[in-house]
C-alpha atoms as a PDB file:
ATOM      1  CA  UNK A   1       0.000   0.000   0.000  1.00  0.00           C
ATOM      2  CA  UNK A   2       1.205   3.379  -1.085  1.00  0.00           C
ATOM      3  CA  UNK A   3       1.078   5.245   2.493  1.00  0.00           C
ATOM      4  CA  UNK A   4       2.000   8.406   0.880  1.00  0.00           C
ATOM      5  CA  UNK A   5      -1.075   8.652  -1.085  1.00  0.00           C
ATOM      6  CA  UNK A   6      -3.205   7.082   2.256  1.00  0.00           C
ATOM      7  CA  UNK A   7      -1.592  10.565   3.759  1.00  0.00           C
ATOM      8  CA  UNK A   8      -2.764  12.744   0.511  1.00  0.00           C
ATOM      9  CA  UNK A   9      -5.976  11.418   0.866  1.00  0.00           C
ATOM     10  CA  UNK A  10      -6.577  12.052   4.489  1.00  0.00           C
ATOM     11  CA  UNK A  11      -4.875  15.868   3.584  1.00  0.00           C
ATOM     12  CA  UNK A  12      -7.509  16.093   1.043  1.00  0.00           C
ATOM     13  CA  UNK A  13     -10.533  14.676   1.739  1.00  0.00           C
ATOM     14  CA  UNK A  14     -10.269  14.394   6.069  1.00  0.00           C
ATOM     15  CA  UNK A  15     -10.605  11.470   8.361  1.00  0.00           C
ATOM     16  CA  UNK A  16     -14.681  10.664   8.005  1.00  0.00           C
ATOM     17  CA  UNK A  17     -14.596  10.351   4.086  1.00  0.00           C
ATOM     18  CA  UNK A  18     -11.061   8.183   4.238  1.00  0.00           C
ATOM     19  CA  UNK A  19     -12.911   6.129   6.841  1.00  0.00           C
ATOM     20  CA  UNK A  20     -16.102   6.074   4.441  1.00  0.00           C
ATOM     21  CA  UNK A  21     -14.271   4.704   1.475  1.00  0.00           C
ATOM     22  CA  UNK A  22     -12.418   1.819   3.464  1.00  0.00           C
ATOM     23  CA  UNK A  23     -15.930   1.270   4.612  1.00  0.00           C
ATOM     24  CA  UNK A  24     -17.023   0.745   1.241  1.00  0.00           C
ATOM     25  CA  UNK A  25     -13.941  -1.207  -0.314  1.00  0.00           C
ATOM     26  CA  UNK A  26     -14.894  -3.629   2.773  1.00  0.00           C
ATOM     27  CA  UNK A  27     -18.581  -3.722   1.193  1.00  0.00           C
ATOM     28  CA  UNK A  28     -18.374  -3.745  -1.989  1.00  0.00           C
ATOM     29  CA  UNK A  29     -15.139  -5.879  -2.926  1.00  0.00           C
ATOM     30  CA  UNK A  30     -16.388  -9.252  -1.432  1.00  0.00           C
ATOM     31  CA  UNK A  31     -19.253  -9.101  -3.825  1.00  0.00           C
ATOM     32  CA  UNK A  32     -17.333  -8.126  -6.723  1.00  0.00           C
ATOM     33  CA  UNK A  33     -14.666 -11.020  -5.785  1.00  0.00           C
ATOM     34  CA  UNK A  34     -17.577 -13.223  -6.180  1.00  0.00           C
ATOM     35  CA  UNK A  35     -18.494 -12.527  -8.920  1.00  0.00           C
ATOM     36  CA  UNK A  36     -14.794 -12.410 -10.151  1.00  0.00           C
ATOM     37  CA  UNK A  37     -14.504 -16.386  -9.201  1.00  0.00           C
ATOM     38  CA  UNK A  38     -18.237 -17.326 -10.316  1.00  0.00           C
ATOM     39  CA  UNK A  39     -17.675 -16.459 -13.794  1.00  0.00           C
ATOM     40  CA  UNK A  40     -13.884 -17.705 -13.416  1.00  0.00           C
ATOM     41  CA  UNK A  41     -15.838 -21.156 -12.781  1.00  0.00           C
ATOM     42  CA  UNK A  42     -18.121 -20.620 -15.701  1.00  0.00           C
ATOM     43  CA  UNK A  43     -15.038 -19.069 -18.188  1.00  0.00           C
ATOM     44  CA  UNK A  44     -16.592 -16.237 -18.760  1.00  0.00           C
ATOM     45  CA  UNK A  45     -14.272 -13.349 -19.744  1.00  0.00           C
ATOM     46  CA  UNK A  46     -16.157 -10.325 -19.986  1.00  0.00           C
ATOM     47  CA  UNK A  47     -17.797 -11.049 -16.687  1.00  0.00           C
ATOM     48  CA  UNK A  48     -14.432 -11.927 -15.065  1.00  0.00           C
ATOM     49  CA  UNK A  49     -12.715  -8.583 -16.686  1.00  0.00           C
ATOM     50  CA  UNK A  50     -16.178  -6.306 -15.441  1.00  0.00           C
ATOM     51  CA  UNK A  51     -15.582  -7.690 -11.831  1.00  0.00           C
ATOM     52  CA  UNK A  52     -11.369  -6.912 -12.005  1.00  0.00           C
ATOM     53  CA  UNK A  53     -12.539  -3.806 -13.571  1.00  0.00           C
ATOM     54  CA  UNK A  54     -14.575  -3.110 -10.695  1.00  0.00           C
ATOM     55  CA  UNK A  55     -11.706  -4.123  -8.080  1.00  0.00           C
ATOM     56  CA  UNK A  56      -9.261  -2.019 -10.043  1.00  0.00           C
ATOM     57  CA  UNK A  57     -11.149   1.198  -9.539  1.00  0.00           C
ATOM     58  CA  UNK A  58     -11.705   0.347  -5.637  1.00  0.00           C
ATOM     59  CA  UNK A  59      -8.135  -0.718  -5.042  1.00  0.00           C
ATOM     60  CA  UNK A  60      -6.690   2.382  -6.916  1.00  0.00           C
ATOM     61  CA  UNK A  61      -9.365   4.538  -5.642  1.00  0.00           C
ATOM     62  CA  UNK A  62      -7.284   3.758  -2.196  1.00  0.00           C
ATOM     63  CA  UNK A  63      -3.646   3.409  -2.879  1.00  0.00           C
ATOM     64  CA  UNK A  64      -3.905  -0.567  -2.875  1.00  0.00           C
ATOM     65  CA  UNK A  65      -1.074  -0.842  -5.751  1.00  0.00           C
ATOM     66  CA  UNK A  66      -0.622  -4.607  -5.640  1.00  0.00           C
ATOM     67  CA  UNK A  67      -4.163  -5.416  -5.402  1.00  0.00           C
ATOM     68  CA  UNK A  68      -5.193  -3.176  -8.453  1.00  0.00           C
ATOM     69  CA  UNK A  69      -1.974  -4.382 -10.057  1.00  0.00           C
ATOM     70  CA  UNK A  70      -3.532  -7.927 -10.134  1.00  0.00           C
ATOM     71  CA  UNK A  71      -6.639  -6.919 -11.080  1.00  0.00           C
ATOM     72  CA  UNK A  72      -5.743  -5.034 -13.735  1.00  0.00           C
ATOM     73  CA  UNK A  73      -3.850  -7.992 -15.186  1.00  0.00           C
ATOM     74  CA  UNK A  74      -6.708  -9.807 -14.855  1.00  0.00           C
ATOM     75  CA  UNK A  75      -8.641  -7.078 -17.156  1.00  0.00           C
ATOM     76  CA  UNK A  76      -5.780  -7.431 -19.797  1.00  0.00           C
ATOM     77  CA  UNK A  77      -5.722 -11.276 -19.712  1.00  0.00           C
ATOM     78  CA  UNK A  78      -9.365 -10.969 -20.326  1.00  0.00           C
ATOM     79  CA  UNK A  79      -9.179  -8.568 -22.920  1.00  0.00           C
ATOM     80  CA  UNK A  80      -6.409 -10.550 -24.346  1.00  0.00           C
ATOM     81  CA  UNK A  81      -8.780 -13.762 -24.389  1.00  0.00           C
ATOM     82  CA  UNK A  82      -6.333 -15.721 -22.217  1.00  0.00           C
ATOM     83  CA  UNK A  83      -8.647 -17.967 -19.881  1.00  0.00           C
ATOM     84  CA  UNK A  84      -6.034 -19.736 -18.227  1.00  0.00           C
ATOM     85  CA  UNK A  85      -3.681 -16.807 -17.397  1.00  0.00           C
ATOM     86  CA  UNK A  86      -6.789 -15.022 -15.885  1.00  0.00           C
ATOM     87  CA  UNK A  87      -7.595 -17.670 -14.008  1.00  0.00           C
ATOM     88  CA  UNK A  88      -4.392 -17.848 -12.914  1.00  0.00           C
ATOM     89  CA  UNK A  89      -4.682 -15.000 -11.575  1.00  0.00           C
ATOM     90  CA  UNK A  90      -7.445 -14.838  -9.980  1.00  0.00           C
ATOM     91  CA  UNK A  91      -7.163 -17.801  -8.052  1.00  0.00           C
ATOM     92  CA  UNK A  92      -4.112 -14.782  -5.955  1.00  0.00           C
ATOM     93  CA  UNK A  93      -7.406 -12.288  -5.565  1.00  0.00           C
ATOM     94  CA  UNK A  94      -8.671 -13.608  -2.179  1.00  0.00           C
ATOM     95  CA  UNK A  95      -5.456 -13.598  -1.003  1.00  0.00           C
ATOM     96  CA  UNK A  96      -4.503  -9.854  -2.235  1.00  0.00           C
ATOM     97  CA  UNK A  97      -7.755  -8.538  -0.981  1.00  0.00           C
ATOM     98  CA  UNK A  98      -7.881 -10.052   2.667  1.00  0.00           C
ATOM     99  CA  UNK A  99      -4.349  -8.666   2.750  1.00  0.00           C
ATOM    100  CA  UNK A 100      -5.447  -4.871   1.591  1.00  0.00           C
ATOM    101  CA  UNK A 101      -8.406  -5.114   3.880  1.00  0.00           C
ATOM    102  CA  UNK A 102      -6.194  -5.999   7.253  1.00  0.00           C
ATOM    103  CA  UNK A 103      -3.956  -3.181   5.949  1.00  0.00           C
ATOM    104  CA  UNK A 104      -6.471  -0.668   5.506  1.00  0.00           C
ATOM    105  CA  UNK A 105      -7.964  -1.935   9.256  1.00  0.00           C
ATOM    106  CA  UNK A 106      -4.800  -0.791  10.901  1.00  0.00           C
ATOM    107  CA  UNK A 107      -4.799   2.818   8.581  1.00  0.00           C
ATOM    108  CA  UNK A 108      -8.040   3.719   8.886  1.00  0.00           C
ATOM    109  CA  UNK A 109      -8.506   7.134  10.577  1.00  0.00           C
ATOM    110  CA  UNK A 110     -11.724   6.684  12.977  1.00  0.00           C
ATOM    111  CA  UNK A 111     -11.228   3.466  13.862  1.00  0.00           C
ATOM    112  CA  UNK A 112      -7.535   4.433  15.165  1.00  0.00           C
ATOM    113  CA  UNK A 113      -9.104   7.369  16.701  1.00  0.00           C
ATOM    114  CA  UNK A 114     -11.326   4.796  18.415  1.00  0.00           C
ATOM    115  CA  UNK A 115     -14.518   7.442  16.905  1.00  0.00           C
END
């Protein structure tokens, strides 16, 4: 994680709206990995690359440069029609997101501030 930008984004937006958006990385990327590894067990690309696309813009939305890193390769493996590399890779997404999420636990503003 890219703590430089967590600080940037706490300059620019404040605590409470930081706070919000780990809030709704936590709600909204367990879904979307779902989906991610439903239509990984069905093969189907463009479904796979909409849910990476969807992780991608959470993950980079926070800093989270390895987990939108993967993602993203998942999008262009996708794209690229390459089933097995995509599934490949997203086999690693559980992983990379339970990892982002305990990181973002331990940054995130109000629940530091114990608010």
């Amino acid at each position: 994680m890219d703590q430089e930008y967590v600080g940037l984004l706490l300059e620019s937006l404040g605590a409470a709206r930081v706070s919000e958006l780990i809030g709704e990385l936590r709600r909204h990327a367990h879904p979307e990995r779902d989906r991610l590894l439903e239509a990984r067990a069905r093969e189907d690309l463009g479904e796979m690359r909409a849910a990476a696309h969807a992780l991608t813009g959470m993950a980079a939305n926070l800093g989270l440069t390895a987990l939108a890193e993967l993602t993203g390769a998942i999008e262009e493996a996708c794209r690229q029609g390459r089933i097995g590399e995509a599934g490949s890779l997203s086999d690693r997404v559980q992983t990379g997101l339970e990892r982002a999420l305990a990181e973002l636990e331990t940054l995130d503003p109000v629940r530091r501030s114990g608010a």
